[in-house]
Protein backbone atom coordinates (compact mmCIF):
# COMPACT_ATOMS: atom_id res chain seq x y z
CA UNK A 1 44.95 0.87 -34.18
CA UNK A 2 41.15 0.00 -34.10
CA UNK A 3 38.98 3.00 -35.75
CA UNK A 4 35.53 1.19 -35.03
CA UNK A 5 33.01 2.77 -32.26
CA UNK A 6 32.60 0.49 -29.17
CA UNK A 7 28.52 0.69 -29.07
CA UNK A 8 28.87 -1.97 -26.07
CA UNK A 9 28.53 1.56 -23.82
CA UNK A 10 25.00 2.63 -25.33
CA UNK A 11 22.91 -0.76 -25.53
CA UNK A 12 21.83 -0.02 -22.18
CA UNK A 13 20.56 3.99 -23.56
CA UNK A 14 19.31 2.36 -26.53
CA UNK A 15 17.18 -0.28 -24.24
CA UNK A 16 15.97 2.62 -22.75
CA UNK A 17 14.57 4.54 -25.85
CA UNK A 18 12.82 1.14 -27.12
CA UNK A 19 11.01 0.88 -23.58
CA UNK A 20 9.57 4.21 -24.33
CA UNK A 21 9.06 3.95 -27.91
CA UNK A 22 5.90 2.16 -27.08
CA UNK A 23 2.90 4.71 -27.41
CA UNK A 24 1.04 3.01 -24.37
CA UNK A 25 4.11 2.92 -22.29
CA UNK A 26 4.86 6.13 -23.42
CA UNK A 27 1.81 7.40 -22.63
CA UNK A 28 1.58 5.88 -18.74
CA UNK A 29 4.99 7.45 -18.15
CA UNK A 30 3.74 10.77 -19.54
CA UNK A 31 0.63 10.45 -16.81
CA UNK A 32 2.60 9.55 -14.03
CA UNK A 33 4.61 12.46 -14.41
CA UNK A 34 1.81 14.52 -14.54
CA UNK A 35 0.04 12.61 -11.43
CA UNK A 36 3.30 12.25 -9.68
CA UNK A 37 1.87 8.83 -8.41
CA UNK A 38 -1.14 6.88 -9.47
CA UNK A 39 -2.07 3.10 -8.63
CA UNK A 40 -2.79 -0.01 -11.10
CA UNK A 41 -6.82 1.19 -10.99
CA UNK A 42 -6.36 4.80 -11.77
CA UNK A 43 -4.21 4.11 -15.03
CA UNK A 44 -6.31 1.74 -15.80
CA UNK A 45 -9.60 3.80 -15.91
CA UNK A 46 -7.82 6.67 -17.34
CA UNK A 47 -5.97 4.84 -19.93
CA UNK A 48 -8.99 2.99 -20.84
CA UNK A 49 -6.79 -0.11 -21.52
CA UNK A 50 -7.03 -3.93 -19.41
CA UNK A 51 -5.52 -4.64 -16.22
CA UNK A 52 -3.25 -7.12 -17.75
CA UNK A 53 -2.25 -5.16 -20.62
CA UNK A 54 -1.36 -2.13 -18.02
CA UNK A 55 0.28 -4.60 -16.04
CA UNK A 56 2.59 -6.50 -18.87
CA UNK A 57 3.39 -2.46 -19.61
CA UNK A 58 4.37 -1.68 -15.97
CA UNK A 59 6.76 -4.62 -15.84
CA UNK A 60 8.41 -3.56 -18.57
CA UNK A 61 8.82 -0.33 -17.19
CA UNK A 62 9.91 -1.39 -13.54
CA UNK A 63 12.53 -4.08 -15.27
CA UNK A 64 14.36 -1.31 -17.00
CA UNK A 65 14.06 0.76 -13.99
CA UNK A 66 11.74 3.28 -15.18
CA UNK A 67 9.20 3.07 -12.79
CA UNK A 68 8.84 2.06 -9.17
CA UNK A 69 5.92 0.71 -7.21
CA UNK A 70 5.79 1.82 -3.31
CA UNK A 71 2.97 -0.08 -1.49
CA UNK A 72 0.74 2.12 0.24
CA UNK A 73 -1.63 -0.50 2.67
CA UNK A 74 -2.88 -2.84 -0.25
CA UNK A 75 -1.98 -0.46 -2.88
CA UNK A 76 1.10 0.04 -4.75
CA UNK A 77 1.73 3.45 -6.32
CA UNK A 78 3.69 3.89 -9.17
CA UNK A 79 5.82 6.90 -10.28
CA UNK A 80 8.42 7.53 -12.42
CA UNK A 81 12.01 6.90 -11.06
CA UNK A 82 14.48 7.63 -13.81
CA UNK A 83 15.38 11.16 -14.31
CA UNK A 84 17.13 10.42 -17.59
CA UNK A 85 13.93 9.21 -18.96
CA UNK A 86 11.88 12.09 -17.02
CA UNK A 87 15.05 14.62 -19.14
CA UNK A 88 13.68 12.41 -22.47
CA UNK A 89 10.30 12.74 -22.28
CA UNK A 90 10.81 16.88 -21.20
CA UNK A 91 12.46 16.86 -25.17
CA UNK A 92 9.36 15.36 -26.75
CA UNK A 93 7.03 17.61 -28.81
CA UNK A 94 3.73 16.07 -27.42
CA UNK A 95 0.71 17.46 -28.72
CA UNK A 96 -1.34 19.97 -26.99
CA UNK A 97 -4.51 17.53 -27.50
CA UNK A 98 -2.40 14.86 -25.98
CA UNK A 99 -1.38 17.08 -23.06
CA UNK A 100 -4.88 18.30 -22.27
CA UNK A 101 -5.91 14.77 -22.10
CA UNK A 102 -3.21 13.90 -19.59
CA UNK A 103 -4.40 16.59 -17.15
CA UNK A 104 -8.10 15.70 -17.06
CA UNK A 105 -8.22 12.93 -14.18
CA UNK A 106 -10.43 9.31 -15.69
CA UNK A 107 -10.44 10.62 -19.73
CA UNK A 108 -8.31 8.10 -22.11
CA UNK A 109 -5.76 9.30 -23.27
């Protein structure tokens, strides 16, 4: 009889939580909730952060199926796909500052 805890079942949760343990990644998923959907150049003003950076961030995001990109003409719009992660980030104790920030449309966060 084996006593041990098969953890095979929650690398894939656990993959998860590191995706969003990044505060930039973090902080794009918190403003596309808020925006619903935004595109590479919004984020990028309001994030105040380079295009590559915010794109290197939104690949890890779409590759653990957090985001997804719909194109819209030449345009793809992001939003946030998972509802575990959108159940997550509902349990987080962001800051009021932080929140405010999100809200206003082209201020960093």
């Amino acid at each position: 009889m084996n006593d041990c805890i098969d953890i095979e079942p929650l690398k894939e949760q656990a993959e998860l939580l590191k995706v969003l343990a990044h505060p930039v990644r973090l902080c794009i998923v918190l403003k596309l909730l808020h925006s619903t959907s935004l595109d590479v150049t919004s984020l990028q003003c309001c994030l105040g952060i380079p295009q590559s950076t915010l794109s290197q961030h939104l690949s890890m995001l779409r590759l653990h199926r957090v985001v997804t990109g719909d194109h819209e003409g030449t345009r793809v719009m992001y939003s946030v796909s998972n509802n575990t992660v959108k159940e997550i980030v509902k349990q987080l104790d962001i800051p009021d500052e932080v929140r405010k920030q999100i809200r206003k449309e082209g201020i960093p966060l």
